[in-house]
N, C-alpha and C. Protein backbone atom coordinates (compact mmCIF):
# COMPACT_ATOMS: atom_id res chain seq x y z
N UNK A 1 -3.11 -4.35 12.91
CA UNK A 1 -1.97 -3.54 12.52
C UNK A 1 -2.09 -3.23 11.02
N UNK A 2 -1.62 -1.83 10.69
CA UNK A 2 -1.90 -1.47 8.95
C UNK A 2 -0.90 -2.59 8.08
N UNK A 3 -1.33 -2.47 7.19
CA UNK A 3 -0.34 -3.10 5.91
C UNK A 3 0.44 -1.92 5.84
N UNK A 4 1.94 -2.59 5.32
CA UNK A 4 3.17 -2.11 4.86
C UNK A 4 3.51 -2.55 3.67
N UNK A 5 4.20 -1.93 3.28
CA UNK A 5 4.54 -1.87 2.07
C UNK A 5 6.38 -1.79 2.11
N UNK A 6 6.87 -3.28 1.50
CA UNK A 6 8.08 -3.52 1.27
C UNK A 6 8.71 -2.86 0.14
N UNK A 7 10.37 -2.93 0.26
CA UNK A 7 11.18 -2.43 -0.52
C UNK A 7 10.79 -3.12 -2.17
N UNK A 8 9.83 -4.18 -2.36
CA UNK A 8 9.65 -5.13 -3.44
C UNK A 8 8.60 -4.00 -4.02
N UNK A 9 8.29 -2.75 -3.91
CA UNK A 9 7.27 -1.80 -4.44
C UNK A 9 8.38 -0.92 -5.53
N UNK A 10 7.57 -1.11 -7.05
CA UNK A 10 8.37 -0.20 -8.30
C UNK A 10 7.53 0.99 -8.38
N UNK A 11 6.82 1.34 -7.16
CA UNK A 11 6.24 2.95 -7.45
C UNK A 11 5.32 2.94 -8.93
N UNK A 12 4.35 1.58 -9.29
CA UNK A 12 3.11 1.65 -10.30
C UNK A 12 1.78 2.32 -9.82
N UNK A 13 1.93 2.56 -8.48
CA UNK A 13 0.80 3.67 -7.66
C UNK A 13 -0.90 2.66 -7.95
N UNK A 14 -0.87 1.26 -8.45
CA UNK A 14 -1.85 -0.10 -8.70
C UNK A 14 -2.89 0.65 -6.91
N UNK A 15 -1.77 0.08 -5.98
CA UNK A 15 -2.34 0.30 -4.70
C UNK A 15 -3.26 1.45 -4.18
N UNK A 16 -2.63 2.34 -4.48
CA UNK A 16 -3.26 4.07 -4.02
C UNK A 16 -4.46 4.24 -5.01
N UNK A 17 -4.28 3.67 -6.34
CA UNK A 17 -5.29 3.57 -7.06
C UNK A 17 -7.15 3.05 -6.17
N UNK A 18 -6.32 1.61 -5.75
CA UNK A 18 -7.23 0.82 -5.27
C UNK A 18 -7.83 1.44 -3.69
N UNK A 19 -6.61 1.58 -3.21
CA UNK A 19 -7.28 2.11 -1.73
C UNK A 19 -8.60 3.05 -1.37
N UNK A 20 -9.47 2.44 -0.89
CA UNK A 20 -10.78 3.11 -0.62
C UNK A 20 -10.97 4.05 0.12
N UNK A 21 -9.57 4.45 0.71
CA UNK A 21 -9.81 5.45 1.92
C UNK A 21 -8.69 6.59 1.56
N UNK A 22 -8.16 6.21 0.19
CA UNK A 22 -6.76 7.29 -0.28
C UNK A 22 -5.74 7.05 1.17
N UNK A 23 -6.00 5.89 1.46
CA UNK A 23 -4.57 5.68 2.60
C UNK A 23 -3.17 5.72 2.62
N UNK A 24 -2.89 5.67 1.04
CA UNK A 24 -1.71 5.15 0.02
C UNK A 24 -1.27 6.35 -0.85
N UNK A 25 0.04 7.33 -0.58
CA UNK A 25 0.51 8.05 -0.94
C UNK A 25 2.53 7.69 -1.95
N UNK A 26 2.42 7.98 -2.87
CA UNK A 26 4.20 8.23 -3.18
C UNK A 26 4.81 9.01 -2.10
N UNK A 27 5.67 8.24 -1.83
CA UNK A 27 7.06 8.33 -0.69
C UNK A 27 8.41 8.51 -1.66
N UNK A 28 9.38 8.46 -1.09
CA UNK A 28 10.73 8.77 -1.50
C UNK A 28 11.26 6.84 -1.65
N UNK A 29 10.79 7.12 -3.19
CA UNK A 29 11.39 5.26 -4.06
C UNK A 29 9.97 4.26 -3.73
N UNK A 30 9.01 4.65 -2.86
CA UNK A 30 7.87 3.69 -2.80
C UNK A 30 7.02 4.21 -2.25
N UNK A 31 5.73 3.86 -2.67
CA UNK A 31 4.54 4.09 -2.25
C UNK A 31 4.47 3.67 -0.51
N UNK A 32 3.44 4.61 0.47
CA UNK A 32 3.69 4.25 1.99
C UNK A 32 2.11 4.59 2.19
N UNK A 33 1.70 3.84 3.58
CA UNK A 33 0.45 3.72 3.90
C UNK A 33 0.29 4.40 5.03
N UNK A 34 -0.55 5.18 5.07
CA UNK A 34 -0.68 6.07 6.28
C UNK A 34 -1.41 5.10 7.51
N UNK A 35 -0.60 4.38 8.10
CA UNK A 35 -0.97 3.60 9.12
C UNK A 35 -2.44 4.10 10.02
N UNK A 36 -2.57 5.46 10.54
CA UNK A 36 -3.73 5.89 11.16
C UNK A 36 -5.03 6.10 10.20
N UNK A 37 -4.81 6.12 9.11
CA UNK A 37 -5.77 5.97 8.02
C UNK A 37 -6.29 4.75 7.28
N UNK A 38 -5.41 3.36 7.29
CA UNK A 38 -5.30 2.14 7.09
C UNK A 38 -6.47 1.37 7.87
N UNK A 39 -7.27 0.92 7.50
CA UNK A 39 -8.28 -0.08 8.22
C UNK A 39 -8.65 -1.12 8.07
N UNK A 40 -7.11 -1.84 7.36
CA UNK A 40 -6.64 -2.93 7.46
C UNK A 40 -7.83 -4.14 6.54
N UNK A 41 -8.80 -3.27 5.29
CA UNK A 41 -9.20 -3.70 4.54
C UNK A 41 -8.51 -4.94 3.53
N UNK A 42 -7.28 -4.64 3.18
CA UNK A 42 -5.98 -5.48 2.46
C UNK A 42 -6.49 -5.41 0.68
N UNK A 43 -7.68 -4.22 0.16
CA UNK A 43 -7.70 -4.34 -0.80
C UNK A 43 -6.21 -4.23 -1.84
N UNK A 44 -5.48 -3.15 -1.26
CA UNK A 44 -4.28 -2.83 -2.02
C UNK A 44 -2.70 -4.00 -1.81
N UNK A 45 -3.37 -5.33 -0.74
CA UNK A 45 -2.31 -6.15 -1.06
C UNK A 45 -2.40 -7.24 -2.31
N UNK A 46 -4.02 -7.33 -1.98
CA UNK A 46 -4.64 -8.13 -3.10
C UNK A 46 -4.47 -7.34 -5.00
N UNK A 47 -4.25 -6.20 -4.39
CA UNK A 47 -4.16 -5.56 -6.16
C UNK A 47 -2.29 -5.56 -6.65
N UNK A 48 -1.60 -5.46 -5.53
CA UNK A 48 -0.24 -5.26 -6.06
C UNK A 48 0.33 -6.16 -6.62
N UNK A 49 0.75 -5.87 -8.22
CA UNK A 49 1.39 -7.23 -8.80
C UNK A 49 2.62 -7.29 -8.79
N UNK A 50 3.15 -6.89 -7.50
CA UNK A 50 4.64 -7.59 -7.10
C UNK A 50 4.57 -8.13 -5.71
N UNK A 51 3.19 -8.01 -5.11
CA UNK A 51 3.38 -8.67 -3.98
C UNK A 51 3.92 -8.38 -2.99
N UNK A 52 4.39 -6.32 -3.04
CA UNK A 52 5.12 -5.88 -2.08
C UNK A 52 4.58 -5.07 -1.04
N UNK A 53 3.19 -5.46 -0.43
CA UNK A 53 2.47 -5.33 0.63
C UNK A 53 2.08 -6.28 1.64
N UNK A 54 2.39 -6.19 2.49
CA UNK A 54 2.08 -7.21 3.85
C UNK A 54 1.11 -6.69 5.09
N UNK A 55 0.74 -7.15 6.03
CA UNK A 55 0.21 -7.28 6.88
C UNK A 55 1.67 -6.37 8.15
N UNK A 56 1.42 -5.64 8.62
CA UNK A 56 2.83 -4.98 9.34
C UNK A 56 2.61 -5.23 10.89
């Protein structure tokens, strides 16, 4: 299942940066992961320094 991305995201775009596949777009108040594009690599949970990406 893709990683999600919790309400604990301040929109620093760290993630989309990191994502290898540009899976990771700005949404309305937080960054969101295009689940069918996600291949569940977890580079962008390991980069977020609030910790507001999970396993979904």
């Amino acid at each position: 299942m893709a990683y999600v991305i919790t309400d604990a995201c301040v929109s620093c775009g760290t993630c989309a940066d990191a994502c290898p596949l540009g899976a990771i777009s700005e949404g309305d108040g937080k960054y969101v992961i295009d689940a069918d594009a996600c291949v569940e690599c977890g580079t962008c949970a390991g980069e977020c320094p609030n910790e507001a990406i999970v396993e979904g």
